[in-house]
Protein backbone atom coordinates (compact mmCIF):
# COMPACT_ATOMS: atom_id res chain seq x y z
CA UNK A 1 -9.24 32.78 -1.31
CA UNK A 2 -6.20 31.32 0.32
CA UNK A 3 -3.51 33.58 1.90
CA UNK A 4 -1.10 32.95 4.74
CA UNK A 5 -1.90 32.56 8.64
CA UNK A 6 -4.01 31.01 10.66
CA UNK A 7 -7.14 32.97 9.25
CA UNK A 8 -6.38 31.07 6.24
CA UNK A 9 -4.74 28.11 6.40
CA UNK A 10 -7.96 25.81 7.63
CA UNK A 11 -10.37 23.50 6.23
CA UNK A 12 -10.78 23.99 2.27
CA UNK A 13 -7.47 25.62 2.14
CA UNK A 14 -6.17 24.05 -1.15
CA UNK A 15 -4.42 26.00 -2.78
CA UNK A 16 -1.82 29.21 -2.53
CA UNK A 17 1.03 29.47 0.07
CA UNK A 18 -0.78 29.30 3.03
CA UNK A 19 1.69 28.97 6.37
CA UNK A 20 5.01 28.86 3.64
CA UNK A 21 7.82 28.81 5.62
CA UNK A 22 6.57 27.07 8.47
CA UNK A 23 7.43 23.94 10.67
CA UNK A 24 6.06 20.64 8.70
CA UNK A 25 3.00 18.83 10.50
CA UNK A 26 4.63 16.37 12.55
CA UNK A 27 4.35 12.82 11.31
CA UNK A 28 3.84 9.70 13.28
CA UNK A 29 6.12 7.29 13.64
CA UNK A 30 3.98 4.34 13.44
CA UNK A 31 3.74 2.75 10.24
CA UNK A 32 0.00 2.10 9.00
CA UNK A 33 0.81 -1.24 8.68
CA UNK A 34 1.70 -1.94 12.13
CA UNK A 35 -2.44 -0.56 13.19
CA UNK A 36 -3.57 -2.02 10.02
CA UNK A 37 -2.98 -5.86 11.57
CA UNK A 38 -3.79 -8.68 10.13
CA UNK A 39 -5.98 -9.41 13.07
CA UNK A 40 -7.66 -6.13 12.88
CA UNK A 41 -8.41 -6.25 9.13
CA UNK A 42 -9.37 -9.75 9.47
CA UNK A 43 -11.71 -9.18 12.42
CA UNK A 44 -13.85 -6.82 10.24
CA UNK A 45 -14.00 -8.68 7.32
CA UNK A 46 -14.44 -12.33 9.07
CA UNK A 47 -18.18 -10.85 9.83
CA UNK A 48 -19.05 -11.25 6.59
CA UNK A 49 -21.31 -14.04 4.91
CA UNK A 50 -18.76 -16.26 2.83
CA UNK A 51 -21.13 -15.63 0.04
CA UNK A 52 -20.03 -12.53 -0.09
CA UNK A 53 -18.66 -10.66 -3.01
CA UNK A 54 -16.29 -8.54 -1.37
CA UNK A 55 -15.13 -11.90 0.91
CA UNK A 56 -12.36 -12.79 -1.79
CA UNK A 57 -12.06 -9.03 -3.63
CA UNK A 58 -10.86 -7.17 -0.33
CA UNK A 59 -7.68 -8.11 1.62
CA UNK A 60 -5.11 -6.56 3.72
CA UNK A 61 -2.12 -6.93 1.61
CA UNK A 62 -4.33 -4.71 -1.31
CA UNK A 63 -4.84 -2.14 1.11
CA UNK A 64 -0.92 -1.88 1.80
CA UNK A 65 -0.28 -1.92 -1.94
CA UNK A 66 -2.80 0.95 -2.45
CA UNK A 67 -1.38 3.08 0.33
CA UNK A 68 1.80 3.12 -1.55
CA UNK A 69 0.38 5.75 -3.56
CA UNK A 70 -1.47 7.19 -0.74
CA UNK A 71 1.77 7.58 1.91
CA UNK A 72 0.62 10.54 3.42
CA UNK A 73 -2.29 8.59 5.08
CA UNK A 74 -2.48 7.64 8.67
CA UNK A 75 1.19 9.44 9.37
CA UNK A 76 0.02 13.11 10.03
CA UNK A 77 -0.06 14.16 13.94
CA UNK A 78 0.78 11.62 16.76
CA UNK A 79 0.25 8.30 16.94
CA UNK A 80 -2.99 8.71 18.75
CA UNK A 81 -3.86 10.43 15.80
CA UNK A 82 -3.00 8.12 13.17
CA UNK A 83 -4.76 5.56 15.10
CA UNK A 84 -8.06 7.99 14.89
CA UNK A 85 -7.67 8.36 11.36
CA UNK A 86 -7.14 4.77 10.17
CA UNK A 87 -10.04 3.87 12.95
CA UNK A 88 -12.03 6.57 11.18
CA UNK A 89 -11.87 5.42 7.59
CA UNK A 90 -12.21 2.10 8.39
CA UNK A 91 -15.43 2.31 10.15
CA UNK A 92 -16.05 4.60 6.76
CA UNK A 93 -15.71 1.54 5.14
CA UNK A 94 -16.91 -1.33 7.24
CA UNK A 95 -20.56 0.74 7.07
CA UNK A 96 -20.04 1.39 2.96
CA UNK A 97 -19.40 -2.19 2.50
CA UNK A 98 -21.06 -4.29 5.47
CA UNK A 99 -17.92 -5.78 6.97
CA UNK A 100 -16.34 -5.79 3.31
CA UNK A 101 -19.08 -7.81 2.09
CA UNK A 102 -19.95 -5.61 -0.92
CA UNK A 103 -18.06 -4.59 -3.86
CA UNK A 104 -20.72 -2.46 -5.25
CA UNK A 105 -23.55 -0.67 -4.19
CA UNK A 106 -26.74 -2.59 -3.62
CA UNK A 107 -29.05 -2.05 -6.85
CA UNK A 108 -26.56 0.50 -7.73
CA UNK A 109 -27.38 0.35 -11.55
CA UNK A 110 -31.10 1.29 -11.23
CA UNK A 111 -29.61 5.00 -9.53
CA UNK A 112 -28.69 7.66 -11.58
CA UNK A 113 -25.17 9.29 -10.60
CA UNK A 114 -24.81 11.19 -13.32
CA UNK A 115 -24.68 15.23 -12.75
CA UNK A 116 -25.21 16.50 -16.36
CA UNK A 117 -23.81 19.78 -15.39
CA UNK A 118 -20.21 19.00 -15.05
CA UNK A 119 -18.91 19.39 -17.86
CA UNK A 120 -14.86 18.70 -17.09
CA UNK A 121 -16.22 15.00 -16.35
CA UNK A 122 -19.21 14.41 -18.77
CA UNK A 123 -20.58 11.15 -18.46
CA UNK A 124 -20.79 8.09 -20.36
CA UNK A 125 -24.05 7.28 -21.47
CA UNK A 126 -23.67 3.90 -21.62
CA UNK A 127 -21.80 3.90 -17.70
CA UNK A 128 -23.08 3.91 -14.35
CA UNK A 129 -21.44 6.25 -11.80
CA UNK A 130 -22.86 4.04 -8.53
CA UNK A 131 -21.13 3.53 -5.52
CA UNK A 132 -18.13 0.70 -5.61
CA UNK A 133 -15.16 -0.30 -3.63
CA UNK A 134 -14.48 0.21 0.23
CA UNK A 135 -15.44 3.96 0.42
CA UNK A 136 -18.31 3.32 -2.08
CA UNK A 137 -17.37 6.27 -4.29
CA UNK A 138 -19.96 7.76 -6.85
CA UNK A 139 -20.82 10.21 -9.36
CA UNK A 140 -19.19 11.30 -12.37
CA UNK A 141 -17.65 14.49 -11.00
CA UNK A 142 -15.62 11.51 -8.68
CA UNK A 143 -15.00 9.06 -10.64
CA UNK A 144 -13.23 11.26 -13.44
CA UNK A 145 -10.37 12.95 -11.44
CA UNK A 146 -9.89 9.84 -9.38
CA UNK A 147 -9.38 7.45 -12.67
CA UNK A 148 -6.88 10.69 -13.72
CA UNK A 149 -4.72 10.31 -10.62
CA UNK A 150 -4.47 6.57 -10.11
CA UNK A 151 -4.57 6.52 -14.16
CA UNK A 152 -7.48 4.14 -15.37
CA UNK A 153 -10.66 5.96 -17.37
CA UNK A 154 -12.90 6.94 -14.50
CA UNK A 155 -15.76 8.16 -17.18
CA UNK A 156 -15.46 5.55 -19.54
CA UNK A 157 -14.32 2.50 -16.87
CA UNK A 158 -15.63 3.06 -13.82
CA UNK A 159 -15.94 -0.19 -13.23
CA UNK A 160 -12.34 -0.73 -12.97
CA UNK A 161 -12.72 0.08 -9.35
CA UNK A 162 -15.10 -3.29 -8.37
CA UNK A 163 -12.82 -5.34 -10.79
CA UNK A 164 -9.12 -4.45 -9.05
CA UNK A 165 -8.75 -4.29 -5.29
CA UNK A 166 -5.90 -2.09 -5.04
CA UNK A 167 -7.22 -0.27 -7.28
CA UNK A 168 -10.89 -0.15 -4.94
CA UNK A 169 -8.84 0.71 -2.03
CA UNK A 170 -6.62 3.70 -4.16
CA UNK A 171 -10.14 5.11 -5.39
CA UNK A 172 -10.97 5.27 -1.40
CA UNK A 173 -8.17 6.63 -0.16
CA UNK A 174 -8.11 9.47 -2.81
CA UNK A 175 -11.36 10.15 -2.17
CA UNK A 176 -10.24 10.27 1.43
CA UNK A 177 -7.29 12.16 1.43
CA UNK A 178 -9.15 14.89 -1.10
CA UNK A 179 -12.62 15.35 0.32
CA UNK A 180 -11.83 13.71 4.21
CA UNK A 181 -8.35 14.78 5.44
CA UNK A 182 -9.12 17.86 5.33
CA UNK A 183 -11.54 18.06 7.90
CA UNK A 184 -10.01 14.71 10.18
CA UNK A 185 -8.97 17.10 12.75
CA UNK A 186 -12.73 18.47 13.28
CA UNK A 187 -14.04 15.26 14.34
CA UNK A 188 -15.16 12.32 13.34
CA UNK A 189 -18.61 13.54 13.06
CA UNK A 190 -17.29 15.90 10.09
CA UNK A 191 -16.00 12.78 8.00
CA UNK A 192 -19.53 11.60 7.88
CA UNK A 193 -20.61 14.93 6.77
CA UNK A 194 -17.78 14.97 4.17
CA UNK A 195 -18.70 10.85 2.98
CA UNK A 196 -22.28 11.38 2.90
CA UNK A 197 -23.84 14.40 5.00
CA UNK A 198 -26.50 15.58 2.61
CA UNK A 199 -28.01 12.02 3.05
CA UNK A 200 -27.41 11.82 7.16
CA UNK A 201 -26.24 14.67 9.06
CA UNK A 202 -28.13 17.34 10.56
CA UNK A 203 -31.04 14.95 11.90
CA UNK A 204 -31.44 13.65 8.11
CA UNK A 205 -30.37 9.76 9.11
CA UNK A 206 -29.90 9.30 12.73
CA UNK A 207 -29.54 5.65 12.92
CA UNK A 208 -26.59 5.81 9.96
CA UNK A 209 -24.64 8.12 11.84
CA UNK A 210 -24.83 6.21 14.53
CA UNK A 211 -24.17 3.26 13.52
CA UNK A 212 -20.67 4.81 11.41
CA UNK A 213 -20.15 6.01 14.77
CA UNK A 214 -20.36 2.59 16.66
CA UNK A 215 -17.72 1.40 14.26
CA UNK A 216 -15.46 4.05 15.08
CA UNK A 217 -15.88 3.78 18.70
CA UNK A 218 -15.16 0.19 18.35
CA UNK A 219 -12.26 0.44 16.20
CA UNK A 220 -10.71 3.25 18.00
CA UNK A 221 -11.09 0.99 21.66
CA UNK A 222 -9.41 -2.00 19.52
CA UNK A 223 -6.22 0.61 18.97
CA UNK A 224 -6.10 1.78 22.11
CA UNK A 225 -7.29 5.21 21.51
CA UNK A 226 -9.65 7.87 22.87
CA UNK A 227 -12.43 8.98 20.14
CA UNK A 228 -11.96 12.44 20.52
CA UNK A 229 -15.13 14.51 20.42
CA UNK A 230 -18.11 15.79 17.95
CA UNK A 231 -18.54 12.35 17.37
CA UNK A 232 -21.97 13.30 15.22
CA UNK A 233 -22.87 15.35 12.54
């Protein structure tokens, strides 16, 4: 349960008063766009084949128009830290995607992501629930409340998110700011366990957490900013 204090207020917190009355997180003020450069968005993407599906789906000025419903990202803390964040979630994605290459998930229609016991988000028979877009988001119990809050049918259209980049990069960012945020602070190493820890942390996949993390420590020495520690998961 959530109360107020310290004892509280931490990681899962989300709902409840929690520290009411205190000082707002300070925000940064360096504007996503100004980390998010062209040159750093296009020196990701530019290592992709031009056959590529993703080449011509994902671009910088999607991601902006995306974030416009996502404004909270990449401003929390100091500008250090919004430079950790945004170099954290886009190593997230530069491993989901390879470099932006892929829309959806590699022979994603032969998996079944379908947990028949939610029942708030039942699935659609007839719909896959794979991974798509830049944060490769799957399953049913995802792809409902995220088509509720950027309003498209998550059960019955998931596939909205491969056909509309903003709309890819809003389904990432949700996903980001509702299962991801809460743990940024924690260390990179706890966004992988938050993305996809039941498949690679605790000595399950040493080479993929490695290699999110070689993103991240590139991206973060492109920004100009320490890594921070507990790197791994």
């Amino acid at each position: 349960m959530c109360g107020t204090g310290d004892d509280y207020c931490g990681t899962g917190c989300r709902e409840g008063p929690c520290n009411a009355g205190a000082s707002p997180p300070t925000t940064s003020d360096v504007p996503v766009a100004d980390i998010v450069t062209d040159e750093f968005f296009n020196g990701i993407i530019s290592q992709a084949d031009a056959s590529c599906a993703g080449k011509n789906f994902y671009t910088r000025s999607a991601f902006l128009e995306a974030l416009k419903s996502y404004n909270q990202f990449g401003i929390i803390g100091s500008s250090d830290d919004s430079k950790r964040e945004v170099a954290a979630a886009f190593a997230h994605f530069t491993h989901e995607t390879g470099h932006f290459c892929h829309i959806e998930e590699i022979d994603g229609a032969s998996k079944d992501y379908c947990d028949e016991n939610n029942t708030q988000y039942p699935c659609n028979p007839n719909k896959g629930y794979y991974g798509r877009g830049p944060i490769q988001l799957s399953w049913n119990f995802n792809y409902g409340p995220c088509g509720e809050s950027n309003n498209f049918d998550g059960l019955n259209a998931p596939e909205t998110v491969a056909n509309d980049p903003v709309l890819s990069f809003k389904a990432a960012l949700w996903y980001w700011m509702q299962h991801v945020r809460p743990v940024i602070r924690e260390g990179f190493g706890e966004t992988i366990r938050a993305i996809n820890g039941a498949l690679e942390c605790d000595g399950k996949n040493q080479n993929t957490v490695q290699a999110r993390v070689n993103y991240y420590t590139e991206y973060c020495r492109q920004l100009g900013v320490d890594t921070g520690s507990n790197l791994t998961c």
